[in-house]
PDB file of N, CA and C in Angstrom:
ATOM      1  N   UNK A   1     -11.873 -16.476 -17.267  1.00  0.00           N
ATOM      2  CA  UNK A   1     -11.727 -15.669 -16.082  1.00  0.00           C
ATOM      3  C   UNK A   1     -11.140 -16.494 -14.945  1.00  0.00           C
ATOM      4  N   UNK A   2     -11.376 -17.872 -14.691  1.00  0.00           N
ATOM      5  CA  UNK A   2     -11.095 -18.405 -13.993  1.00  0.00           C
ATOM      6  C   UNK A   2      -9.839 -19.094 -14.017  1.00  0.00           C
ATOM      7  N   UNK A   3      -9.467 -19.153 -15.160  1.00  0.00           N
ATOM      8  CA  UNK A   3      -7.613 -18.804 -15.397  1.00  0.00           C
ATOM      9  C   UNK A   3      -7.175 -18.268 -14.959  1.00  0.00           C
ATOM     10  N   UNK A   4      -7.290 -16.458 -15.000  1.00  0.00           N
ATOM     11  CA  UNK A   4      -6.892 -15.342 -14.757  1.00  0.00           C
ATOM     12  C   UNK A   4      -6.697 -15.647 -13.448  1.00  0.00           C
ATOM     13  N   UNK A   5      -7.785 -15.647 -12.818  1.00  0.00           N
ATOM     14  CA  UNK A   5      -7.264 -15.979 -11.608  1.00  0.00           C
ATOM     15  C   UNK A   5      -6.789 -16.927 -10.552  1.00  0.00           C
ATOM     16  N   UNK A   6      -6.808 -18.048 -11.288  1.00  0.00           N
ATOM     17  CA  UNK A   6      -5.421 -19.198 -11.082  1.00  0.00           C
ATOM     18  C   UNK A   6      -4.167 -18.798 -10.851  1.00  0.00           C
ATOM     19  N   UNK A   7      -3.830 -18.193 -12.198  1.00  0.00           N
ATOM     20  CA  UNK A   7      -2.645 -17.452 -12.639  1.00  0.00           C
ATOM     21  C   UNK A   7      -2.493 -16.587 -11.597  1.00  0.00           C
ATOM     22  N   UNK A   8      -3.222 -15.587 -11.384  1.00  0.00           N
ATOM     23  CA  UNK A   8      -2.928 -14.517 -10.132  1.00  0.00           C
ATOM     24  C   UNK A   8      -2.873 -14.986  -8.575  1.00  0.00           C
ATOM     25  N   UNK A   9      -3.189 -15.951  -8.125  1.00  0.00           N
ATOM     26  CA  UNK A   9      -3.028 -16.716  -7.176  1.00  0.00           C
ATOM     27  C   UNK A   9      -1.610 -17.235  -7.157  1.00  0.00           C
ATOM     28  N   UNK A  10      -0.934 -18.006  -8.397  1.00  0.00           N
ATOM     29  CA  UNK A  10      -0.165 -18.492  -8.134  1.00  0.00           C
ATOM     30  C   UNK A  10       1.274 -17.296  -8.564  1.00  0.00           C
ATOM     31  N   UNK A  11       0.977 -16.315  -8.800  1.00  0.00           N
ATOM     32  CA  UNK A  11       1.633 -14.949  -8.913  1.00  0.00           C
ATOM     33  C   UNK A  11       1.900 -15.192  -7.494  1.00  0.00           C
ATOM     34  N   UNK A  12       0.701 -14.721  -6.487  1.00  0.00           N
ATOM     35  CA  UNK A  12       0.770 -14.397  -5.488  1.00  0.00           C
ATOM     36  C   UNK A  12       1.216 -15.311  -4.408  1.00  0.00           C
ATOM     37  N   UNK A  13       1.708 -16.808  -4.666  1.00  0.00           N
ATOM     38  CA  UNK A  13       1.983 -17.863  -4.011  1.00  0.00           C
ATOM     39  C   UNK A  13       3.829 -17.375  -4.178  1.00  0.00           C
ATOM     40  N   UNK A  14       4.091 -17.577  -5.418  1.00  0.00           N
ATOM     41  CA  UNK A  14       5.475 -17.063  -5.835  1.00  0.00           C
ATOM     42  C   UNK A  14       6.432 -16.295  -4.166  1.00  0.00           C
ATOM     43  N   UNK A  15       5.293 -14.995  -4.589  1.00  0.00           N
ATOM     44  CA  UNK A  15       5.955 -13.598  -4.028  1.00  0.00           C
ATOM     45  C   UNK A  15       5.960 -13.663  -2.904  1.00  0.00           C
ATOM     46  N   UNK A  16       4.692 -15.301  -1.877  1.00  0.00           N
ATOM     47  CA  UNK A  16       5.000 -15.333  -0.822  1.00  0.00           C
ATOM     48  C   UNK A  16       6.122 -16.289  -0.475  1.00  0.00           C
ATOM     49  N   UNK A  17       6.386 -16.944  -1.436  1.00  0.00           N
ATOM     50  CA  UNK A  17       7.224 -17.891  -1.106  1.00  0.00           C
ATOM     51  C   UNK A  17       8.508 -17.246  -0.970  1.00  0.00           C
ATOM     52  N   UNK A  18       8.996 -16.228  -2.137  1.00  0.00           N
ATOM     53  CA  UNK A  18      10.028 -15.412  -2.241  1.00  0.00           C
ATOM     54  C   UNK A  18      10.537 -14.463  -1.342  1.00  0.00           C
ATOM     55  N   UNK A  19       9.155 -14.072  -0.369  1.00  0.00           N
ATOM     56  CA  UNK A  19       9.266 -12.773   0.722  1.00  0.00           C
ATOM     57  C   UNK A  19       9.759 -13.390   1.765  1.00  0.00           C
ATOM     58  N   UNK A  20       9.232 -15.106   1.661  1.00  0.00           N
ATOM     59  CA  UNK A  20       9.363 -15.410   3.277  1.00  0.00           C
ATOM     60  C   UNK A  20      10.829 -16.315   2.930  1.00  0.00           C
ATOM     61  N   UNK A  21      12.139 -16.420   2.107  1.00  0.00           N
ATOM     62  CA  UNK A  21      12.967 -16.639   1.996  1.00  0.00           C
ATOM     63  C   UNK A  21      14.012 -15.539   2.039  1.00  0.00           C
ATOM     64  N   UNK A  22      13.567 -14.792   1.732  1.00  0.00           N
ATOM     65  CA  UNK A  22      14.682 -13.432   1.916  1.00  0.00           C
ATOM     66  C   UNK A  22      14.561 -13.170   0.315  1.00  0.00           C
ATOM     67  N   UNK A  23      14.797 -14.064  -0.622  1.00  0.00           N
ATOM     68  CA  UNK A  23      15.272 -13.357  -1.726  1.00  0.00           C
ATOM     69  C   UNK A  23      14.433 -12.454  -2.526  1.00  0.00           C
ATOM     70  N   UNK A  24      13.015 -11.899  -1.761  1.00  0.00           N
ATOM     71  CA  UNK A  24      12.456 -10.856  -2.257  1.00  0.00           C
ATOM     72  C   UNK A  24      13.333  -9.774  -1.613  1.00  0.00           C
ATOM     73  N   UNK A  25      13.875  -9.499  -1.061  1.00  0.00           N
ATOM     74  CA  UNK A  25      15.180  -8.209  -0.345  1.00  0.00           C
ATOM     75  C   UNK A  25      15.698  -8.362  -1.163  1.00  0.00           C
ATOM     76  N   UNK A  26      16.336  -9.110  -2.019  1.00  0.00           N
ATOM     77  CA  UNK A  26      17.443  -9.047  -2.989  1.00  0.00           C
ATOM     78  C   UNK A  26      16.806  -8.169  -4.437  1.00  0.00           C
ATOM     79  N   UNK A  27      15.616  -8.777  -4.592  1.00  0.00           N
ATOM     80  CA  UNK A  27      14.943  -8.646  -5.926  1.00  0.00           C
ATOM     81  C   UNK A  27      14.485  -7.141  -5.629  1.00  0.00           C
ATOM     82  N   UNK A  28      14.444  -6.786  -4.988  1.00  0.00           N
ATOM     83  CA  UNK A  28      14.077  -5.308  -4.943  1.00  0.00           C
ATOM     84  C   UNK A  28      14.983  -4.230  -4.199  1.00  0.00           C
ATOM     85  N   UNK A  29      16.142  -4.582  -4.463  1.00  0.00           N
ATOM     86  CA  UNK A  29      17.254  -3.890  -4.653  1.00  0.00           C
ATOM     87  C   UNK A  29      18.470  -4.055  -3.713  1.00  0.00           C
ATOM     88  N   UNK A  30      18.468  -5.594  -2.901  1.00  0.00           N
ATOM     89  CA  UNK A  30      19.788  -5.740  -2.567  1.00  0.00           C
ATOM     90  C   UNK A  30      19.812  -5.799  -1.117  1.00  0.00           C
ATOM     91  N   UNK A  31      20.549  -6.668  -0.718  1.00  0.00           N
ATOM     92  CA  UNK A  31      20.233  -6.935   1.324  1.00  0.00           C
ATOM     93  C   UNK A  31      20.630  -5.781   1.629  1.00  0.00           C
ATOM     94  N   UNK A  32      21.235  -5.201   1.269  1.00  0.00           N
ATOM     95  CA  UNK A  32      21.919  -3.321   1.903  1.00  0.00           C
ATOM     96  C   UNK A  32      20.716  -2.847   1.990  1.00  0.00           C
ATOM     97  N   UNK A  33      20.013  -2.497   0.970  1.00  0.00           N
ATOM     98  CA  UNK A  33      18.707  -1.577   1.331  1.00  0.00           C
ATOM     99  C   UNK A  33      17.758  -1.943   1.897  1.00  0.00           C
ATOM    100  N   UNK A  34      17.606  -3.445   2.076  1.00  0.00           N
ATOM    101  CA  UNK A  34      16.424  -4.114   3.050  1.00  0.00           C
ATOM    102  C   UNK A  34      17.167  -3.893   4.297  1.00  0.00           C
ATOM    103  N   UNK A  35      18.361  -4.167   4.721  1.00  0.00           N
ATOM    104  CA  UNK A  35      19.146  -3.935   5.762  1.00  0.00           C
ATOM    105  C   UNK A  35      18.491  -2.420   6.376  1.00  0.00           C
ATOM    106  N   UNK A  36      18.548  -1.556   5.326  1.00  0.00           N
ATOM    107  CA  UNK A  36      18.847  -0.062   5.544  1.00  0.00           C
ATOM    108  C   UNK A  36      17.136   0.074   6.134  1.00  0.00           C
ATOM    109  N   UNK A  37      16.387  -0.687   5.270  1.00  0.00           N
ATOM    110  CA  UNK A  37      15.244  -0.466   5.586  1.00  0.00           C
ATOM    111  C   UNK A  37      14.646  -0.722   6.806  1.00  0.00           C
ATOM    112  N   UNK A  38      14.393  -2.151   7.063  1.00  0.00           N
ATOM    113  CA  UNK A  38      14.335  -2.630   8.442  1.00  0.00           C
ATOM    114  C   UNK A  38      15.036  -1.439   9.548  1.00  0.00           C
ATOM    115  N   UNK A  39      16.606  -1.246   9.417  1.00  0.00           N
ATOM    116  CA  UNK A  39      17.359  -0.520  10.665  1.00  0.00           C
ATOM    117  C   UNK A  39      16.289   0.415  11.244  1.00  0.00           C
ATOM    118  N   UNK A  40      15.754   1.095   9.969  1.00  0.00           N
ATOM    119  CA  UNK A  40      15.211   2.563  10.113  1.00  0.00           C
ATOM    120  C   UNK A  40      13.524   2.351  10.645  1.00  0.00           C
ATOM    121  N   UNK A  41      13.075   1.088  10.762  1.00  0.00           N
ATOM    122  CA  UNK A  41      11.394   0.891  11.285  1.00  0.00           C
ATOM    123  C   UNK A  41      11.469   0.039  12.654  1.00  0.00           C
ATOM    124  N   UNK A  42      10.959   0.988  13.537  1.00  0.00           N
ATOM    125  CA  UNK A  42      10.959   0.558  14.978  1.00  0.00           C
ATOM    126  C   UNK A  42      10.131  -0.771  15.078  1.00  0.00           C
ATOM    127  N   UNK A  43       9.740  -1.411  14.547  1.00  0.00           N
ATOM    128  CA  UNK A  43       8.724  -2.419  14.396  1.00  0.00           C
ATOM    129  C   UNK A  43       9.944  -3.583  14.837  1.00  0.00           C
ATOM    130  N   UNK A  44       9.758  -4.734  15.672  1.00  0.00           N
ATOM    131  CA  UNK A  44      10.736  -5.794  15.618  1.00  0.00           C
ATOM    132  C   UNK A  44      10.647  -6.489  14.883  1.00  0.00           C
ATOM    133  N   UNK A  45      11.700  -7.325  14.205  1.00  0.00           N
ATOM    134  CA  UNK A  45      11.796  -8.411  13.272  1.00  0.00           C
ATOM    135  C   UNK A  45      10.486  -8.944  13.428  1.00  0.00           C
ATOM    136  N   UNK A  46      10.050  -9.402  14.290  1.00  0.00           N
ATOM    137  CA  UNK A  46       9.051 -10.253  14.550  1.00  0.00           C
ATOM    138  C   UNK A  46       7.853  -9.256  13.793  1.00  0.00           C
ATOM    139  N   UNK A  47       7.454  -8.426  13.986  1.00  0.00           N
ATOM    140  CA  UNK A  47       6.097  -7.470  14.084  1.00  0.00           C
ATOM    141  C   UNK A  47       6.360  -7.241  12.556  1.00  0.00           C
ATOM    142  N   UNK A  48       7.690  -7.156  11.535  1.00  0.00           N
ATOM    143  CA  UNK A  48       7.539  -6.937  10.694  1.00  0.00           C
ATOM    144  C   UNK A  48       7.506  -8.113   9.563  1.00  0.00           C
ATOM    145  N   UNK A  49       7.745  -9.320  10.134  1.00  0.00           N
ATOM    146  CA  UNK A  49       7.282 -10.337   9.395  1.00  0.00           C
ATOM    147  C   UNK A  49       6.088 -10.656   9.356  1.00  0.00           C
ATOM    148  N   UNK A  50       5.696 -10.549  10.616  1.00  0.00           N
ATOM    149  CA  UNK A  50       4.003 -10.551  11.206  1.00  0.00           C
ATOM    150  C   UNK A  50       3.342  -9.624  10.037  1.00  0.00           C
ATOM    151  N   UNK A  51       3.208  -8.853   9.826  1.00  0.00           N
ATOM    152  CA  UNK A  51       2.627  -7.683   9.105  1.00  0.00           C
ATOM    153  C   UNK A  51       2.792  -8.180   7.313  1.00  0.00           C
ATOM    154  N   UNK A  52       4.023  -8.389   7.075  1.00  0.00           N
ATOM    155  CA  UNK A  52       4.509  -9.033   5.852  1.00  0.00           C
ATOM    156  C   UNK A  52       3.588 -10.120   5.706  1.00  0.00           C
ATOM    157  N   UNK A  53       3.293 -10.803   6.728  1.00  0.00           N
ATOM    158  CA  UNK A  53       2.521 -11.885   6.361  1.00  0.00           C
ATOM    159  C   UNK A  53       1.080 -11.762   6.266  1.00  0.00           C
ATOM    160  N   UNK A  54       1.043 -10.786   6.908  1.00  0.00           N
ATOM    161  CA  UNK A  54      -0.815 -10.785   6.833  1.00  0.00           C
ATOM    162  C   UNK A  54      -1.037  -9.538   5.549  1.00  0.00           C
ATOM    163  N   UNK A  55      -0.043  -8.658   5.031  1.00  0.00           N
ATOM    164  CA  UNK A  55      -0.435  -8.581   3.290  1.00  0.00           C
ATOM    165  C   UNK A  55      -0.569  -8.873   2.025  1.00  0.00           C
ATOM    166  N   UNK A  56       0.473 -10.516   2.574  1.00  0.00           N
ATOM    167  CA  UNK A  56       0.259 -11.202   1.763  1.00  0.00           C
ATOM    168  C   UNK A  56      -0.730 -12.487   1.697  1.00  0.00           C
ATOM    169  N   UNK A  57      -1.259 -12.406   2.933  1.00  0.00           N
ATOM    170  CA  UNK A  57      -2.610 -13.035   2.701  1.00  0.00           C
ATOM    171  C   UNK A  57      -3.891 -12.489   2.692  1.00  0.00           C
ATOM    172  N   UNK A  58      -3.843 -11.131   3.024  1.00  0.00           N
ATOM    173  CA  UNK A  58      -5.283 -10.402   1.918  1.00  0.00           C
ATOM    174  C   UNK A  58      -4.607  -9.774   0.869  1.00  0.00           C
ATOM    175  N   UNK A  59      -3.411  -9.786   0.362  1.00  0.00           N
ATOM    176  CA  UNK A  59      -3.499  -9.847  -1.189  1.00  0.00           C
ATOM    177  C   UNK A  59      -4.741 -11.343  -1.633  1.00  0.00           C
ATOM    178  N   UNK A  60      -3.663 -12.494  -1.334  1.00  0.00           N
ATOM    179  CA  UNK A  60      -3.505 -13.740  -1.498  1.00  0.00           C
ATOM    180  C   UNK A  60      -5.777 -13.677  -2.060  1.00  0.00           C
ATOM    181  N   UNK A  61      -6.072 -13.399  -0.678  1.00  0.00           N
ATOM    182  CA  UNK A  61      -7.856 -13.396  -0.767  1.00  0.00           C
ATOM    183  C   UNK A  61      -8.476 -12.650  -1.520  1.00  0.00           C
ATOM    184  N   UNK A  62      -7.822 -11.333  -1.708  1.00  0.00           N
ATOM    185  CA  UNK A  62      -8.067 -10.332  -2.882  1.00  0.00           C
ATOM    186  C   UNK A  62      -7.916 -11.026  -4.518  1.00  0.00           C
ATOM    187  N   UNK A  63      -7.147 -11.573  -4.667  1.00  0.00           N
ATOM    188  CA  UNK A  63      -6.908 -12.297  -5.647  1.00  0.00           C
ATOM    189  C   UNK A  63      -8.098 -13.563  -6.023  1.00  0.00           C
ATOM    190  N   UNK A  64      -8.267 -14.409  -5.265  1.00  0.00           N
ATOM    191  CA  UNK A  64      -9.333 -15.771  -5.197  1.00  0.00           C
ATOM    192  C   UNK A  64     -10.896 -14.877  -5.597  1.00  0.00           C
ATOM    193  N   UNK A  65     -11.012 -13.461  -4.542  1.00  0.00           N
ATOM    194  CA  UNK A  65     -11.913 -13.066  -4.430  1.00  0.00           C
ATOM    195  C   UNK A  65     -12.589 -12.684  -6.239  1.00  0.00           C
ATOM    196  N   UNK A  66     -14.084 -13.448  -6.173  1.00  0.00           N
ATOM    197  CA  UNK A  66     -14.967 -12.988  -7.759  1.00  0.00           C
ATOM    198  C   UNK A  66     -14.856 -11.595  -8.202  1.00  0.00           C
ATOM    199  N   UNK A  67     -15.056 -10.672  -6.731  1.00  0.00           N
ATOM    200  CA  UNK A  67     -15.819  -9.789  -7.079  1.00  0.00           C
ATOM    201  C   UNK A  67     -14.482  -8.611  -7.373  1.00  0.00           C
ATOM    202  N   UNK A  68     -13.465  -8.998  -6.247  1.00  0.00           N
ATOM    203  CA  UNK A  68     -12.503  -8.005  -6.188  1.00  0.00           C
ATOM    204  C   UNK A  68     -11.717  -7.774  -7.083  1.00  0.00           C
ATOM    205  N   UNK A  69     -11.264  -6.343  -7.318  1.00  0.00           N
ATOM    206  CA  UNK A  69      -9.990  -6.397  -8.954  1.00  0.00           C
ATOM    207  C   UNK A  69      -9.208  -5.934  -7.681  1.00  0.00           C
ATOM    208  N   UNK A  70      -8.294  -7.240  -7.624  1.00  0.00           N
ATOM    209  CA  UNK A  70      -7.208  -7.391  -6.865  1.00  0.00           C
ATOM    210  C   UNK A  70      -5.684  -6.482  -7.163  1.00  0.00           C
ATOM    211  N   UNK A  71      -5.708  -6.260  -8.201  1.00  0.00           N
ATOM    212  CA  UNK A  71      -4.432  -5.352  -8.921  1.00  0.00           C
ATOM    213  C   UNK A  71      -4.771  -4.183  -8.647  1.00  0.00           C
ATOM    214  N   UNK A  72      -6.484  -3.301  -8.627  1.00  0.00           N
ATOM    215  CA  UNK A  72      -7.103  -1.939  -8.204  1.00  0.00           C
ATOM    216  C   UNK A  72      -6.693  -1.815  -6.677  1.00  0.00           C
ATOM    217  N   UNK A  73      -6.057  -2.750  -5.665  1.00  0.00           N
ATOM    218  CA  UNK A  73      -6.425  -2.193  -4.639  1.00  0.00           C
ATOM    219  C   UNK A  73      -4.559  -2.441  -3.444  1.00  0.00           C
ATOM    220  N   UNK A  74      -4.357  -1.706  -3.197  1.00  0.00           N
ATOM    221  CA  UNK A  74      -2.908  -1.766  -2.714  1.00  0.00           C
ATOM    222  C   UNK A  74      -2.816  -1.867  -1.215  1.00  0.00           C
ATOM    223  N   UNK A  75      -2.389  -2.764  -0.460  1.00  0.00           N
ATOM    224  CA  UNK A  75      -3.001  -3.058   0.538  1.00  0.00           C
ATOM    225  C   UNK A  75      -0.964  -2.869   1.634  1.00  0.00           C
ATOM    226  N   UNK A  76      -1.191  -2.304   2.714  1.00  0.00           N
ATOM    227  CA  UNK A  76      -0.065  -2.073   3.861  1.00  0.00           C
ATOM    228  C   UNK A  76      -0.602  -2.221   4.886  1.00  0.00           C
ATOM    229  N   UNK A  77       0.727  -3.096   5.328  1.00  0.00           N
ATOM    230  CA  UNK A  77       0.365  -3.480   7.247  1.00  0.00           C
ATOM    231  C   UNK A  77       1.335  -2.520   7.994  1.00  0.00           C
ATOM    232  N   UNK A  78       1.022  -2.047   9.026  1.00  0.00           N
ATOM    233  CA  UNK A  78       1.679  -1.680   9.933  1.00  0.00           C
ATOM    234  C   UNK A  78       1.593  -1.896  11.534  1.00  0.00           C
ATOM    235  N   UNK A  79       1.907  -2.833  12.453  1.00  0.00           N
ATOM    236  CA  UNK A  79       1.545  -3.206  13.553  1.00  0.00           C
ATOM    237  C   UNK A  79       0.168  -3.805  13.728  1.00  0.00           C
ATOM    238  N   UNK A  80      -0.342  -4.541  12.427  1.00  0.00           N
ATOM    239  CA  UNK A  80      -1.227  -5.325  12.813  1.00  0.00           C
ATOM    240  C   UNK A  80      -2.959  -4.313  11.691  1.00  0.00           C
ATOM    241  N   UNK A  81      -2.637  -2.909  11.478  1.00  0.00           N
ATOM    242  CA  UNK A  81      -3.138  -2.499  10.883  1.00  0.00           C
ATOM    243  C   UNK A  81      -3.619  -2.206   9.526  1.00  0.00           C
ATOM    244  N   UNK A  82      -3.872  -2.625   8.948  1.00  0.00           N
ATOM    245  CA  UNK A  82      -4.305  -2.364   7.387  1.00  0.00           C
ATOM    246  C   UNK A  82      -4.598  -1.516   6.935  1.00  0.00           C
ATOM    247  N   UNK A  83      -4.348  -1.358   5.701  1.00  0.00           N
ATOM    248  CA  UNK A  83      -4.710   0.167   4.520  1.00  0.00           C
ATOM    249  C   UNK A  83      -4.911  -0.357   3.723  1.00  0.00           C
ATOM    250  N   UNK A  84      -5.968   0.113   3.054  1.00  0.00           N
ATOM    251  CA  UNK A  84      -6.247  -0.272   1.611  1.00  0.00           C
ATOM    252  C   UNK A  84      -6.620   0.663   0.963  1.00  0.00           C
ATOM    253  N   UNK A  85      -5.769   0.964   0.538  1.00  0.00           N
ATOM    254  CA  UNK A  85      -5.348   2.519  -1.120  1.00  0.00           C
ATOM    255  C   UNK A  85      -5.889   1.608  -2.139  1.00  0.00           C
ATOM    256  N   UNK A  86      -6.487   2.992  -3.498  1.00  0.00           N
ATOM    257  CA  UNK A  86      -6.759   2.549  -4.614  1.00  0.00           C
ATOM    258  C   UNK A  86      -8.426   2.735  -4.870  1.00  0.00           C
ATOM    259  N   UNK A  87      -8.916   1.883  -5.446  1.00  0.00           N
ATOM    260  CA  UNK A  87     -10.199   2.381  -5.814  1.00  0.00           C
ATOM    261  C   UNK A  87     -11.310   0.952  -6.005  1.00  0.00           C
ATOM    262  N   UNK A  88     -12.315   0.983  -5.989  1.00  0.00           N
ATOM    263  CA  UNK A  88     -13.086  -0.196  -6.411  1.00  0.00           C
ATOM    264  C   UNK A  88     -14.454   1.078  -7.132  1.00  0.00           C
ATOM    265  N   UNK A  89     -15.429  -0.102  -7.443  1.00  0.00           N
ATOM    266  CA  UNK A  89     -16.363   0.408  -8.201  1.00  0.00           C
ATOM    267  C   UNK A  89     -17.873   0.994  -7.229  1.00  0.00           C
ATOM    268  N   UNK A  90     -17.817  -0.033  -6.438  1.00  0.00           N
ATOM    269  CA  UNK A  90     -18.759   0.723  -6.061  1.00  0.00           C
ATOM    270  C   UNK A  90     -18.732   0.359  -3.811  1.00  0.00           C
ATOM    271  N   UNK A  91     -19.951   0.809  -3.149  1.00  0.00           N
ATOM    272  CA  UNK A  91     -19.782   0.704  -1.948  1.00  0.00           C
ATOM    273  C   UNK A  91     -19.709  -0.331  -1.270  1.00  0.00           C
ATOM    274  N   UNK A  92     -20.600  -1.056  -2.129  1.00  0.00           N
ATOM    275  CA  UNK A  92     -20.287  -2.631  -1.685  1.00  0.00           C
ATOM    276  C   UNK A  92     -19.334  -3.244  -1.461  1.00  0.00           C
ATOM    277  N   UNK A  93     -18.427  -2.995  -2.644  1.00  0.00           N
ATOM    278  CA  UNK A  93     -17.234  -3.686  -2.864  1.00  0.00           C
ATOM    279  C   UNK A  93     -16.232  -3.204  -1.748  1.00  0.00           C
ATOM    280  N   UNK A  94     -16.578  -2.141  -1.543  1.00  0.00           N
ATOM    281  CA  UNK A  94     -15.576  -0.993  -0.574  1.00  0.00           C
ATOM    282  C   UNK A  94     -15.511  -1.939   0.975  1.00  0.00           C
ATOM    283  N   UNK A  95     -16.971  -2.460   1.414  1.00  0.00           N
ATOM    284  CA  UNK A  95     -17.269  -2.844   2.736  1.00  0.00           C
ATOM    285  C   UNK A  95     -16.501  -4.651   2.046  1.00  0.00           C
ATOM    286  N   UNK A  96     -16.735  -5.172   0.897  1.00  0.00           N
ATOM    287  CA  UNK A  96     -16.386  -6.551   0.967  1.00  0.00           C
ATOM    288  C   UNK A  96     -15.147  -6.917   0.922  1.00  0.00           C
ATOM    289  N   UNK A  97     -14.121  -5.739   0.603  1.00  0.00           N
ATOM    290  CA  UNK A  97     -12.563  -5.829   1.119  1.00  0.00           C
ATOM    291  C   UNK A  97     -12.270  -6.148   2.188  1.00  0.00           C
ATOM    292  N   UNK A  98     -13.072  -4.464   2.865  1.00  0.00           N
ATOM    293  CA  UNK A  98     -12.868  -4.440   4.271  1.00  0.00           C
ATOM    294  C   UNK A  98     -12.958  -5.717   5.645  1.00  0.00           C
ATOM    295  N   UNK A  99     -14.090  -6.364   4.972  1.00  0.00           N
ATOM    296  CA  UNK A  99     -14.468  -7.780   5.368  1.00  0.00           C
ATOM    297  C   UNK A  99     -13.414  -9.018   5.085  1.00  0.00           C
ATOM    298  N   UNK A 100     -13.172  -8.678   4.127  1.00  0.00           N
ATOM    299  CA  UNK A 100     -12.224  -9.978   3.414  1.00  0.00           C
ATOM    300  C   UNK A 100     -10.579  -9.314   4.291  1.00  0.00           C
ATOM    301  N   UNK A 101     -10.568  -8.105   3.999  1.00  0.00           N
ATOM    302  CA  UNK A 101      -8.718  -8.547   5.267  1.00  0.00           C
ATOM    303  C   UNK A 101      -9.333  -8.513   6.458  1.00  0.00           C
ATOM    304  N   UNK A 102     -10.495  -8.039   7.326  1.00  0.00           N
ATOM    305  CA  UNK A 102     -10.311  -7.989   8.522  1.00  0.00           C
ATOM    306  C   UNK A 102     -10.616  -9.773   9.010  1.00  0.00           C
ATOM    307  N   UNK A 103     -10.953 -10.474   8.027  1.00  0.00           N
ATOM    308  CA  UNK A 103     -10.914 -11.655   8.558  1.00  0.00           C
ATOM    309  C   UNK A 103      -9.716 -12.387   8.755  1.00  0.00           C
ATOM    310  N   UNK A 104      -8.600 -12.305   8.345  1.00  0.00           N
ATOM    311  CA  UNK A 104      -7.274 -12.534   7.822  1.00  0.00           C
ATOM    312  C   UNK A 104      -6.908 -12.667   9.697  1.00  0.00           C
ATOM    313  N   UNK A 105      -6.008 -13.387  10.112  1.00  0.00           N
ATOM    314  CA  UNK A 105      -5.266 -13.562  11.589  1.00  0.00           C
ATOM    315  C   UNK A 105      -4.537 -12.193  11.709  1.00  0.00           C
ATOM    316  N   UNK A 106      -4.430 -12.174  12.904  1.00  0.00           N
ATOM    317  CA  UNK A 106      -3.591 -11.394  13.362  1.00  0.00           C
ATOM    318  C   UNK A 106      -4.040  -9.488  12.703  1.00  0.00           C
ATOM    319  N   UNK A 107      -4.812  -9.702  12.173  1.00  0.00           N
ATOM    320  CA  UNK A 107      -5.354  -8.115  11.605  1.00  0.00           C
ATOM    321  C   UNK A 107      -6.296  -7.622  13.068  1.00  0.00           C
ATOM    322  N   UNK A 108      -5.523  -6.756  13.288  1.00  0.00           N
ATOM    323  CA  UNK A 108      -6.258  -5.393  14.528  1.00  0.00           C
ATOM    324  C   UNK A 108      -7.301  -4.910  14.078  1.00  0.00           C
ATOM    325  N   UNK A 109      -7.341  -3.976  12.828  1.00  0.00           N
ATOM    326  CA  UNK A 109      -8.432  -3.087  12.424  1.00  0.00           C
ATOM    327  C   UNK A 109      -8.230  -3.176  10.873  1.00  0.00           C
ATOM    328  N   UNK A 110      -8.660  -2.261   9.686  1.00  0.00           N
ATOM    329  CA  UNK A 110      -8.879  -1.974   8.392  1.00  0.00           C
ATOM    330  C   UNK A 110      -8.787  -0.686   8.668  1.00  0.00           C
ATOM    331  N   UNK A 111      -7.888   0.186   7.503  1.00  0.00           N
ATOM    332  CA  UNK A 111      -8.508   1.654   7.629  1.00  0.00           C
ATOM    333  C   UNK A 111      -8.866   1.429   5.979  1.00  0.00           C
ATOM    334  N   UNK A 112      -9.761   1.458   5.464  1.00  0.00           N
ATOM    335  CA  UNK A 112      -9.819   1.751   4.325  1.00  0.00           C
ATOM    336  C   UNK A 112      -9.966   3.255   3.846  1.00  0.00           C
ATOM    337  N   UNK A 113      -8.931   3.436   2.640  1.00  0.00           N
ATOM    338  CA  UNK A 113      -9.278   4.885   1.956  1.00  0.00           C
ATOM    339  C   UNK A 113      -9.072   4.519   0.226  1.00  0.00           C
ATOM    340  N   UNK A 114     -10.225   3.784  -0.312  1.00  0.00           N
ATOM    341  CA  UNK A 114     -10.578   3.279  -1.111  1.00  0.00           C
ATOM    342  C   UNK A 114     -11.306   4.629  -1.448  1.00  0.00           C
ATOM    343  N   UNK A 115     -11.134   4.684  -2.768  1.00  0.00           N
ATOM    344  CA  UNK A 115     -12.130   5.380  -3.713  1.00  0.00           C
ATOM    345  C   UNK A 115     -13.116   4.600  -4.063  1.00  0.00           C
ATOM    346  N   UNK A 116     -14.016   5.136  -4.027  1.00  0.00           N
ATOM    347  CA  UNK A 116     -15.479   4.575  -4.608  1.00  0.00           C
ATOM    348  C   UNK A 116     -15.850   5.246  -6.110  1.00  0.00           C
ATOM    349  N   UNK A 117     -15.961   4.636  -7.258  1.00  0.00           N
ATOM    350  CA  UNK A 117     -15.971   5.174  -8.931  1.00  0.00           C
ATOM    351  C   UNK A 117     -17.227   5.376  -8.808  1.00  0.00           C
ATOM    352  N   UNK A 118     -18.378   4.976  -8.240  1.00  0.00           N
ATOM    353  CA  UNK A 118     -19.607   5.174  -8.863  1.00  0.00           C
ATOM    354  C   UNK A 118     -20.427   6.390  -8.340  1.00  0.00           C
ATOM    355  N   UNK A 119     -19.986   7.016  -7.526  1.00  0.00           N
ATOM    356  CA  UNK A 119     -20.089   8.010  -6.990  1.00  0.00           C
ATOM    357  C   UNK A 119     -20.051   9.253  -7.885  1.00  0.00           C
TER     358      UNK A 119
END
């Protein structure tokens, strides 16, 4: 288990290294459509790297984390705000996300809309 998540850490080291070079824009379909993308989100360069960066470091904690199934839970910034889509098992886990990004820099709030399975 503790492979697994070596391995998924350094997944997640990759994709930051790749995002914060540009050539994740390429890998997901080409500077035109990251171009196109950015044009179209009022957010400034700045606010949207800002944001870029703080999902990839509660991925990054989601991942390290024992308890969390880091792949169950899909996490978006927007101006400093968080979402976390997807599902965990039970309520606990629901509040120990919530805990684990709102500790993360630069995070405003959490909205979580996590499914809870045991319910």
């Amino acid at each position: 288990m503790a492979n697994m998540k070596t391995m998924c850490a350094f997944v997640v080291l990759i994709f930051m290294l790749a995002s914060s070079t540009g050539c994740f824009w390429l890998a997901v379909g080409g500077a035109g459509a990251a171009g196109y993308a950015i044009g179209k989100d009022e957010r400034s360069a700045g606010t949207v790297a800002r944001d870029a960066g703080i999902t990839t470091r509660v991925k990054t904690r989601f991942v390290a984390d024992e308890q969390i199934k880091a792949f169950e839970i899909n996490v978006d910034t927007f101006d400093g705000v968080v979402t976390l889509n997807g599902h965990v098992e039970t309520k606990a886990l629901e509040q120990r996300a919530v805990k684990i990004a709102s500790g993360v820099e630069h995070v405003k709030s959490v909205d979580s809309k996590l499914q809870i399975l045991d319910q």
